[in-house]
N, C-alpha and C. Protein backbone atom coordinates (compact mmCIF):
# COMPACT_ATOMS: atom_id res chain seq x y z
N UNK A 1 -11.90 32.20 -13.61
CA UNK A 1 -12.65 32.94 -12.64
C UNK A 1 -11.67 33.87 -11.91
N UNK A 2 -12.40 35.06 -11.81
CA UNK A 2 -11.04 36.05 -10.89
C UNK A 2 -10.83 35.67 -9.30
N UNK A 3 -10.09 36.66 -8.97
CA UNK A 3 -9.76 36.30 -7.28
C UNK A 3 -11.46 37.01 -6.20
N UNK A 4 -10.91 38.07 -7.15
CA UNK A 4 -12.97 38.66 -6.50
C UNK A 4 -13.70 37.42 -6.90
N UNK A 5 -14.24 37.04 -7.97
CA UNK A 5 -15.36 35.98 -8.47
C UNK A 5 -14.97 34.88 -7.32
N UNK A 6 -13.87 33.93 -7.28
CA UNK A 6 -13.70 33.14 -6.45
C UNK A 6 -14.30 33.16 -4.90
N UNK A 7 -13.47 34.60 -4.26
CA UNK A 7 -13.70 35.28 -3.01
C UNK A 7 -15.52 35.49 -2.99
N UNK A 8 -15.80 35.54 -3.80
CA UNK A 8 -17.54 36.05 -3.18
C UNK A 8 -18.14 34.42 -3.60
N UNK A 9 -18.07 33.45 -4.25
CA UNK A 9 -18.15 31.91 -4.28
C UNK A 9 -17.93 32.03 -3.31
N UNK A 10 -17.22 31.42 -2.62
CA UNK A 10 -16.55 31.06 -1.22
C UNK A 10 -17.56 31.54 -0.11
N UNK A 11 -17.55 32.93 -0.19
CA UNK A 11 -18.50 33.46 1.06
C UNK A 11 -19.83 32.93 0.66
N UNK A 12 -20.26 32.83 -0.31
CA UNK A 12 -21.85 32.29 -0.55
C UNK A 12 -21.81 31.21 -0.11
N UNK A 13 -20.77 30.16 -0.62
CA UNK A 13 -21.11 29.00 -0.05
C UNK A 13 -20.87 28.91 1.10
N UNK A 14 -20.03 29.53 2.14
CA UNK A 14 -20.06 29.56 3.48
C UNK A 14 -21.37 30.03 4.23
N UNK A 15 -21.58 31.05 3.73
CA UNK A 15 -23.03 31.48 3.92
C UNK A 15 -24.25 30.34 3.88
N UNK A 16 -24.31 29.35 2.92
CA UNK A 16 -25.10 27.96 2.71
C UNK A 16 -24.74 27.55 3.75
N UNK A 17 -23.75 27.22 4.30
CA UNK A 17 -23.80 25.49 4.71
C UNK A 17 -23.87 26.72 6.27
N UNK A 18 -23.52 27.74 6.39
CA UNK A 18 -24.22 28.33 7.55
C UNK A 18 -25.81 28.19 7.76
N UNK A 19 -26.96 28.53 6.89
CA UNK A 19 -27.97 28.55 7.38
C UNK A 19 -27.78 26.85 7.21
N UNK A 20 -27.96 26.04 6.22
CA UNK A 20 -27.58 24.87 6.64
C UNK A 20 -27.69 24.17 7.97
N UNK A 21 -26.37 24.14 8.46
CA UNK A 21 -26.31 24.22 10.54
C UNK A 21 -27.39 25.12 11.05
N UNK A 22 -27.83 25.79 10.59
CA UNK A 22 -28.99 27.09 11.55
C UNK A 22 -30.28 25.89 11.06
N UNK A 23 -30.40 25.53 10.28
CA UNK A 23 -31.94 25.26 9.68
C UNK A 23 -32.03 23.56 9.83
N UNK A 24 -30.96 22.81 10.83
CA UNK A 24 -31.08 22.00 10.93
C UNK A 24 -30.50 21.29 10.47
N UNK A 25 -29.89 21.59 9.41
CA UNK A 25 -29.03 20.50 8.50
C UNK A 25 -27.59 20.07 8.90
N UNK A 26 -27.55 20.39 9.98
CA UNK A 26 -25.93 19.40 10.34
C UNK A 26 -26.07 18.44 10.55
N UNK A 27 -25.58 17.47 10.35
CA UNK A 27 -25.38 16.02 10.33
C UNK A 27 -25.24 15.68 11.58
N UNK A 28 -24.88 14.46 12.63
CA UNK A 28 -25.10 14.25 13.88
C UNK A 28 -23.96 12.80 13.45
N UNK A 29 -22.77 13.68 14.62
CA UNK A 29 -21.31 13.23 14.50
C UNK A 29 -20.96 12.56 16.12
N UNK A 30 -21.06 11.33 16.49
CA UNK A 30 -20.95 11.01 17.48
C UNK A 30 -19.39 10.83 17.80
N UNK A 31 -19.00 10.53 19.53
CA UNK A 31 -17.26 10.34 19.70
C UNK A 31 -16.99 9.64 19.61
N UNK A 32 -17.71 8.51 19.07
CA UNK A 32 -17.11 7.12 18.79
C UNK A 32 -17.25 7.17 17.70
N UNK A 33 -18.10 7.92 17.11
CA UNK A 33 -17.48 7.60 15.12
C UNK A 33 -16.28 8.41 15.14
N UNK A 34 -15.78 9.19 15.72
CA UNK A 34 -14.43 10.12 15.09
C UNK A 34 -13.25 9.57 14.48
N UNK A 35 -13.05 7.79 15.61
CA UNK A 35 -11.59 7.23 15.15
C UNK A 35 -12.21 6.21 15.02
N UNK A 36 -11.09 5.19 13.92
CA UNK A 36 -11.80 3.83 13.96
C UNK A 36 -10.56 2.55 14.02
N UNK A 37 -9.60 2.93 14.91
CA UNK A 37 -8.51 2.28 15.18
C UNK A 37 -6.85 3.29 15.32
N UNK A 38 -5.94 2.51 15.52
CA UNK A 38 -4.69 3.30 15.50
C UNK A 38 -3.49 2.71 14.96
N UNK A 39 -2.27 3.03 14.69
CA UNK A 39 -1.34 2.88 14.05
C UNK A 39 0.00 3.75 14.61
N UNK A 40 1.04 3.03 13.99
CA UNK A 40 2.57 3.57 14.28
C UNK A 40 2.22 5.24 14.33
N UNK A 41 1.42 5.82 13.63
CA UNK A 41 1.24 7.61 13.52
C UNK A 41 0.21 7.97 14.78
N UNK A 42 -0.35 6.96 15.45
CA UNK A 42 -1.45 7.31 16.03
C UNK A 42 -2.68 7.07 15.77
N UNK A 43 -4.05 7.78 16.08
CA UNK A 43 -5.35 7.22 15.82
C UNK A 43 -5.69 7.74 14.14
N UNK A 44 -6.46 6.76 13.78
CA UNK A 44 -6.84 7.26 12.65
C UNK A 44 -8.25 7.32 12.65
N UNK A 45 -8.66 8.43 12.05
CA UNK A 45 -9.98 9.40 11.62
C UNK A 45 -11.02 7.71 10.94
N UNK A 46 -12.13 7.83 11.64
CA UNK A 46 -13.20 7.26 10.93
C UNK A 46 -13.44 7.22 9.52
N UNK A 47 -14.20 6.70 8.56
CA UNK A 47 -14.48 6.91 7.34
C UNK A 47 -15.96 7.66 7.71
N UNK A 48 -16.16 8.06 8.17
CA UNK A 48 -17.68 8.46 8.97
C UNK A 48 -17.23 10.13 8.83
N UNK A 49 -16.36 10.18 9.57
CA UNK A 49 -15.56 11.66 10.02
C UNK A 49 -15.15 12.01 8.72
N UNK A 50 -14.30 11.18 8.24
CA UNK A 50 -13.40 12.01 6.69
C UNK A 50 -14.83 12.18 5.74
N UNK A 51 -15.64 11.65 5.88
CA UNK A 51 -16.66 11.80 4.97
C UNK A 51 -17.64 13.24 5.66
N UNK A 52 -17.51 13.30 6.86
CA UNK A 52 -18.45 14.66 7.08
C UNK A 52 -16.92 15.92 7.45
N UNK A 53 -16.13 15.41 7.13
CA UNK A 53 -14.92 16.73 6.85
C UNK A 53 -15.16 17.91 6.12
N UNK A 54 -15.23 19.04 6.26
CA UNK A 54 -15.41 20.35 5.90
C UNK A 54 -17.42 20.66 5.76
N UNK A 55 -17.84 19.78 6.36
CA UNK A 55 -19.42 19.66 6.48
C UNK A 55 -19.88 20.16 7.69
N UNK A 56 -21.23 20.88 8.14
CA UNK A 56 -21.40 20.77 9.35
C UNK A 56 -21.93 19.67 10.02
N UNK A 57 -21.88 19.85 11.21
CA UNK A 57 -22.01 18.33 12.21
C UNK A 57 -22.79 18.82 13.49
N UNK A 58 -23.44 18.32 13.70
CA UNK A 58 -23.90 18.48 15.59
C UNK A 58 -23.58 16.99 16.25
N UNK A 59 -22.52 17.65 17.75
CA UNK A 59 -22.25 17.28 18.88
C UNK A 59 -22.84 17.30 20.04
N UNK A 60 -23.05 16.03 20.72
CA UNK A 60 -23.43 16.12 22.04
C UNK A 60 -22.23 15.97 22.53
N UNK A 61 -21.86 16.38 23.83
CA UNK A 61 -21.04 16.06 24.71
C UNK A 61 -20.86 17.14 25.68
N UNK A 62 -19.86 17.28 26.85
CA UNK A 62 -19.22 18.06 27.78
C UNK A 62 -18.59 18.90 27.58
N UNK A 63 -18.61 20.10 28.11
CA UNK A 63 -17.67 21.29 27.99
C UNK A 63 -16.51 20.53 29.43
N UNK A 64 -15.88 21.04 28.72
CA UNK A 64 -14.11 20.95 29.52
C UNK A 64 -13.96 22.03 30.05
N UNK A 65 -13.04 22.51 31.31
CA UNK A 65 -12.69 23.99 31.63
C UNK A 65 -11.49 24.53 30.80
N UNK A 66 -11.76 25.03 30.50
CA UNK A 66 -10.81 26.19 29.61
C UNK A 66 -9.63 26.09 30.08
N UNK A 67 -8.45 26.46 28.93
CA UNK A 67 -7.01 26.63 29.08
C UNK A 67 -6.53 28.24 29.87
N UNK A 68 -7.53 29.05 29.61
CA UNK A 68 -7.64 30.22 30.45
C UNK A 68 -8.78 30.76 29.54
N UNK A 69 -9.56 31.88 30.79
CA UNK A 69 -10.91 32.62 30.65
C UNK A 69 -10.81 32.93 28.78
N UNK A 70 -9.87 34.04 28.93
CA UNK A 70 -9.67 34.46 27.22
C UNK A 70 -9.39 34.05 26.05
N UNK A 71 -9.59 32.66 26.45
CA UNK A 71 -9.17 31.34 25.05
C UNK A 71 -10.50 32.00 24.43
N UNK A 72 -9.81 32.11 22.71
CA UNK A 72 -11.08 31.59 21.56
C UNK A 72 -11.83 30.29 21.63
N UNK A 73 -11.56 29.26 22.28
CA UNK A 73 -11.99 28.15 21.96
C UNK A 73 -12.46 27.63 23.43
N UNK A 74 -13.24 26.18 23.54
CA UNK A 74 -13.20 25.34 24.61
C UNK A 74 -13.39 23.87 24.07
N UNK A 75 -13.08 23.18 25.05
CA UNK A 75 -13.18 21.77 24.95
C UNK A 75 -14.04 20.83 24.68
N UNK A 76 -14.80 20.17 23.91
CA UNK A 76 -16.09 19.51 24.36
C UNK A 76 -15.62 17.82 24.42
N UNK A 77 -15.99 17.16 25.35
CA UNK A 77 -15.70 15.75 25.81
C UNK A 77 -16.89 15.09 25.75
N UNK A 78 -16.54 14.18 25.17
CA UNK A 78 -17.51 12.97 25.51
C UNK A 78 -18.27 12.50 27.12
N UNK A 79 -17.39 12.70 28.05
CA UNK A 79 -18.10 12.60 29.46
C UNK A 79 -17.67 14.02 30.10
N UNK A 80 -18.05 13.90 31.23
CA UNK A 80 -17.44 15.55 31.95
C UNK A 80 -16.54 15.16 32.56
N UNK A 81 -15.73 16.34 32.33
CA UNK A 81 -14.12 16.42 32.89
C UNK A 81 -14.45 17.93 33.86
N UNK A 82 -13.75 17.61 35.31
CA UNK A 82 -13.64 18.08 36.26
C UNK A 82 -12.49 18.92 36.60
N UNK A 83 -10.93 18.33 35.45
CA UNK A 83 -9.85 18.54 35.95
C UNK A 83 -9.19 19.58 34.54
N UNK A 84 -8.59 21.04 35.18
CA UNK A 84 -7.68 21.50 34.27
C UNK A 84 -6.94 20.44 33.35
N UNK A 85 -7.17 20.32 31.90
CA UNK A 85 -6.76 19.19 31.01
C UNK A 85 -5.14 19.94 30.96
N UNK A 86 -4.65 20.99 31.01
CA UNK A 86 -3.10 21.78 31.18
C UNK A 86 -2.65 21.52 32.14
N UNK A 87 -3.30 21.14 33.14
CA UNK A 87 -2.68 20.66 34.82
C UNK A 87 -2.75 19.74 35.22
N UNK A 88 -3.03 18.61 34.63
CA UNK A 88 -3.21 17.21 34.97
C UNK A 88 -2.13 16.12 34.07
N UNK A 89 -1.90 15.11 34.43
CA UNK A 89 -1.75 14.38 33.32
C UNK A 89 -1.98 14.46 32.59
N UNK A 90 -1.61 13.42 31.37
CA UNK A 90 -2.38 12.73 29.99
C UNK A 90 -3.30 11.53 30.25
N UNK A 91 -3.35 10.86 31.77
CA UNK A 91 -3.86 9.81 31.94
C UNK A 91 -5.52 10.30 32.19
N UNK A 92 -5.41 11.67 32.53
CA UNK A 92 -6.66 12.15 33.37
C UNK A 92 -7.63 12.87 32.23
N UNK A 93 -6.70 13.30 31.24
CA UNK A 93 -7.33 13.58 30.19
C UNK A 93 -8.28 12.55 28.77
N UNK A 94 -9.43 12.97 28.61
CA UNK A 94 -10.05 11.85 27.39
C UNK A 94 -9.33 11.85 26.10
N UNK A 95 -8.93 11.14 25.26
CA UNK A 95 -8.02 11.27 24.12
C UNK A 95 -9.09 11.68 23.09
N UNK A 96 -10.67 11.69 23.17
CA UNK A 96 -11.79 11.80 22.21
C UNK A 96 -12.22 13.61 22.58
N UNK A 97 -11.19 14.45 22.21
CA UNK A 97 -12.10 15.49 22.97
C UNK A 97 -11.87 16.41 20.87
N UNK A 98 -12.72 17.57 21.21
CA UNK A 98 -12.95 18.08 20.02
C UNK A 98 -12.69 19.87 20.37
N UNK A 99 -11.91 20.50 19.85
CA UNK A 99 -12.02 21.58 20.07
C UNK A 99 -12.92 22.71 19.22
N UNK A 100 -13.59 23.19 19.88
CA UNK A 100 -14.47 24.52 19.30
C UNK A 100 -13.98 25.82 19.29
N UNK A 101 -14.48 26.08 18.25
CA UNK A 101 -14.24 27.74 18.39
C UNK A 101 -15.66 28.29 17.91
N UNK A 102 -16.32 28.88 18.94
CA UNK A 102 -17.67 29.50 18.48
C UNK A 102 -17.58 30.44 17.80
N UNK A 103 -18.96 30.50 16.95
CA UNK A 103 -19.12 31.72 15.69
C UNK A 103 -19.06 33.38 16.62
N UNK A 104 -18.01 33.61 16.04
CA UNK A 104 -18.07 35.47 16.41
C UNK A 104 -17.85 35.55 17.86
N UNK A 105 -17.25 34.49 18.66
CA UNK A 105 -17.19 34.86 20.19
C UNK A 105 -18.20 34.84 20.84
N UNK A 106 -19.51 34.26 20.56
CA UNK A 106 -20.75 34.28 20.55
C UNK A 106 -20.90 33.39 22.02
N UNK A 107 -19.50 32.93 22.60
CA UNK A 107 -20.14 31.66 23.75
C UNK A 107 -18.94 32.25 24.94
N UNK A 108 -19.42 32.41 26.20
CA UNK A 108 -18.93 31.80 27.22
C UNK A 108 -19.05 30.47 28.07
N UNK A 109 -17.97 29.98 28.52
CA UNK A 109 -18.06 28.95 29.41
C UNK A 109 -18.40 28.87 30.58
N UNK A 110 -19.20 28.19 30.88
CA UNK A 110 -19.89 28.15 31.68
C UNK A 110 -19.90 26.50 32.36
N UNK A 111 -19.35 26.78 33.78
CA UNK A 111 -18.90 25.66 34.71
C UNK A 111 -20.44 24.83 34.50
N UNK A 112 -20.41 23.57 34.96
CA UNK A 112 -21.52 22.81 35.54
C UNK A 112 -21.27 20.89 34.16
N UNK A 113 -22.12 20.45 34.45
CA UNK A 113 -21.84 19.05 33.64
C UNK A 113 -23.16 18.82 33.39
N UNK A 114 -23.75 19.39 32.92
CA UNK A 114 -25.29 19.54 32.52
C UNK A 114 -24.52 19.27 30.74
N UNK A 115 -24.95 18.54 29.64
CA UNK A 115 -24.42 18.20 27.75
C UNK A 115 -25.15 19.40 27.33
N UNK A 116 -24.41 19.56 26.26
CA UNK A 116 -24.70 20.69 25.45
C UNK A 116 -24.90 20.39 24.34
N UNK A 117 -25.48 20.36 23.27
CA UNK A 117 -24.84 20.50 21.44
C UNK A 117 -24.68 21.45 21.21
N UNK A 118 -23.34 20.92 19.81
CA UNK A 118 -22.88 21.74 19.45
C UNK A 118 -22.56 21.62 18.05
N UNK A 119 -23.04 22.60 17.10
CA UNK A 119 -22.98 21.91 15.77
C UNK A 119 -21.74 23.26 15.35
N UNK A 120 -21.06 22.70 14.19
CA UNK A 120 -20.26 23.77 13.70
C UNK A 120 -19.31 22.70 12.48
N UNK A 121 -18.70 23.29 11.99
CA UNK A 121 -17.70 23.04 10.41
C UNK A 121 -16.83 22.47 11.10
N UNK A 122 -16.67 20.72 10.50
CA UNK A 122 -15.71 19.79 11.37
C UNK A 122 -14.42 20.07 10.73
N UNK A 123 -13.57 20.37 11.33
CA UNK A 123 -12.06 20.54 10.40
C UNK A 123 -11.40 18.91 11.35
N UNK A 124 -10.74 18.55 10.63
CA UNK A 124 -9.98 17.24 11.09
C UNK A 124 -8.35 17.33 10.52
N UNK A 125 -7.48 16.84 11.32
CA UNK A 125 -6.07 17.06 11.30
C UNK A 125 -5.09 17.90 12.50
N UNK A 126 -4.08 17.86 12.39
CA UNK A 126 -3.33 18.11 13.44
C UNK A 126 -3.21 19.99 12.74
N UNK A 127 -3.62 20.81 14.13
CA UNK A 127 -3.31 22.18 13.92
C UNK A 127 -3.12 22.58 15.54
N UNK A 128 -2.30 24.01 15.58
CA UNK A 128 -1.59 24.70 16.34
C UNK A 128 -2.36 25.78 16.81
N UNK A 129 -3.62 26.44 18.04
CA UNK A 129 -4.15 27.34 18.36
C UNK A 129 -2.27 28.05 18.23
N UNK A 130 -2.79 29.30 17.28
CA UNK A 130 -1.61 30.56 17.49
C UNK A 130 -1.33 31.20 19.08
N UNK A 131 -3.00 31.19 20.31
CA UNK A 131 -2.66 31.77 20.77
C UNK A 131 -2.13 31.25 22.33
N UNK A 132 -3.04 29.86 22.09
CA UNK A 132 -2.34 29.33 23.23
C UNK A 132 -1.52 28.04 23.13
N UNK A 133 -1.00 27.81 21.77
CA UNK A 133 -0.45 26.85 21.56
C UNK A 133 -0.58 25.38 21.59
N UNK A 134 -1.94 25.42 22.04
CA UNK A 134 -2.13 24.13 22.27
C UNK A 134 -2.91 23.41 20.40
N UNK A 135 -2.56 22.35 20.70
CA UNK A 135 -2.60 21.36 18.85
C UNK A 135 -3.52 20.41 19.27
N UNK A 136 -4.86 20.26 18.50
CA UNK A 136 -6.10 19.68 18.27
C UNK A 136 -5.84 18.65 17.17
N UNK A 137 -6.72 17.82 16.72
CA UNK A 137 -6.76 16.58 15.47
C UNK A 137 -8.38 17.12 15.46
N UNK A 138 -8.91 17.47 16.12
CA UNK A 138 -10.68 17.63 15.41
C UNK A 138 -11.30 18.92 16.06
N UNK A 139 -11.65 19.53 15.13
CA UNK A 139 -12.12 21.20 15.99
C UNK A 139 -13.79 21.42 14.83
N UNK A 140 -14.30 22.13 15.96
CA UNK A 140 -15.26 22.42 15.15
C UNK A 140 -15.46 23.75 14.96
N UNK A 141 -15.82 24.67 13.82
CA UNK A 141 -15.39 26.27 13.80
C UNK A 141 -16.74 26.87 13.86
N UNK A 142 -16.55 27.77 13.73
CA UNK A 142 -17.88 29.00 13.26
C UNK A 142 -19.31 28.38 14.08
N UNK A 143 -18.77 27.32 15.27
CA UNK A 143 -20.12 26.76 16.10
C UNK A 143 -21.09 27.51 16.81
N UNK A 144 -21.90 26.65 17.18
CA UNK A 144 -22.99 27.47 17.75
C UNK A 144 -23.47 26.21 18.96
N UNK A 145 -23.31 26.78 20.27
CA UNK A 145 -23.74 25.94 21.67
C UNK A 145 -25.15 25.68 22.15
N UNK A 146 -25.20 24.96 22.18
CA UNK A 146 -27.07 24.90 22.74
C UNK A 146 -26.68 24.18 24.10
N UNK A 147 -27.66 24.63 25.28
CA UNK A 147 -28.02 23.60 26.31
C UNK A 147 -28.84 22.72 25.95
N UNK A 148 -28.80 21.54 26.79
CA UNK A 148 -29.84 20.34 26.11
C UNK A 148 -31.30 20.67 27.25
């Protein structure tokens, strides 16, 4: 198969598992299935989670306040967090939080502790935001926010 043939695969099937999440079909990924114990490396990923890995998923939980206004991404927590997670401890922070990055810039944050869902493409593993440096273990991409 060529690099074009491959490249337009790829977008189709991204395109699927997009209406997919639009048409209802994300799966429903709670914060207690994410880990299912820990070890000398740290927590380890559910068999729940590694099994809906590169799938979409819908989240309930809390928006977090942002690392600053112009982040690509925000926080979503299992309960509501009140406190800059960059200005606080690690004690004050939830260790179950999930980072998003909404489809196309499509979301602002918006203060208050009212749950949201949020469904989007679970990526799992340790990665590096380029722009604010901060390193996630579970992000969800190309999401889309609902109020409840």
């Amino acid at each position: 198969m060529s690099r074009g043939a491959r490249a337009a695969a790829g977008l189709a099937a991204a395109a699927l598992l997009a209406l997919a999440a639009v048409a209802g079909g994300a799966e429903p990924l709670r914060f207690l299935d994410l880990y299912e114990g820990s070890g000398p490396l740290g927590l380890k990923f559910s068999e729940t989670a590694t099994r809906l890995a590169g799938r979409f998923v819908l989240m309930r939980g809390f928006l977090a306040p942002p690392l600053k206004a112009e982040a690509a991404f925000f926080v979503l927590s299992s309960r509501p967090v009140s406190v800059c997670p960059f200005c606080q401890s690690d004690a004050d922070w939830p260790v179950d939080i999930v980072v998003v990055y909404p489809d196309s810039g499509s979301f602002a944050y918006r203060s208050g502790s009212a749950p949201v869902e949020v469904s989007g493409l679970l990526e799992l593993g340790s990665k590096r935001d380029p722009d604010t440096g901060f390193v996630s273990q579970v992000r969800l991409i190309r999401a889309t926010v609902r109020s409840n």
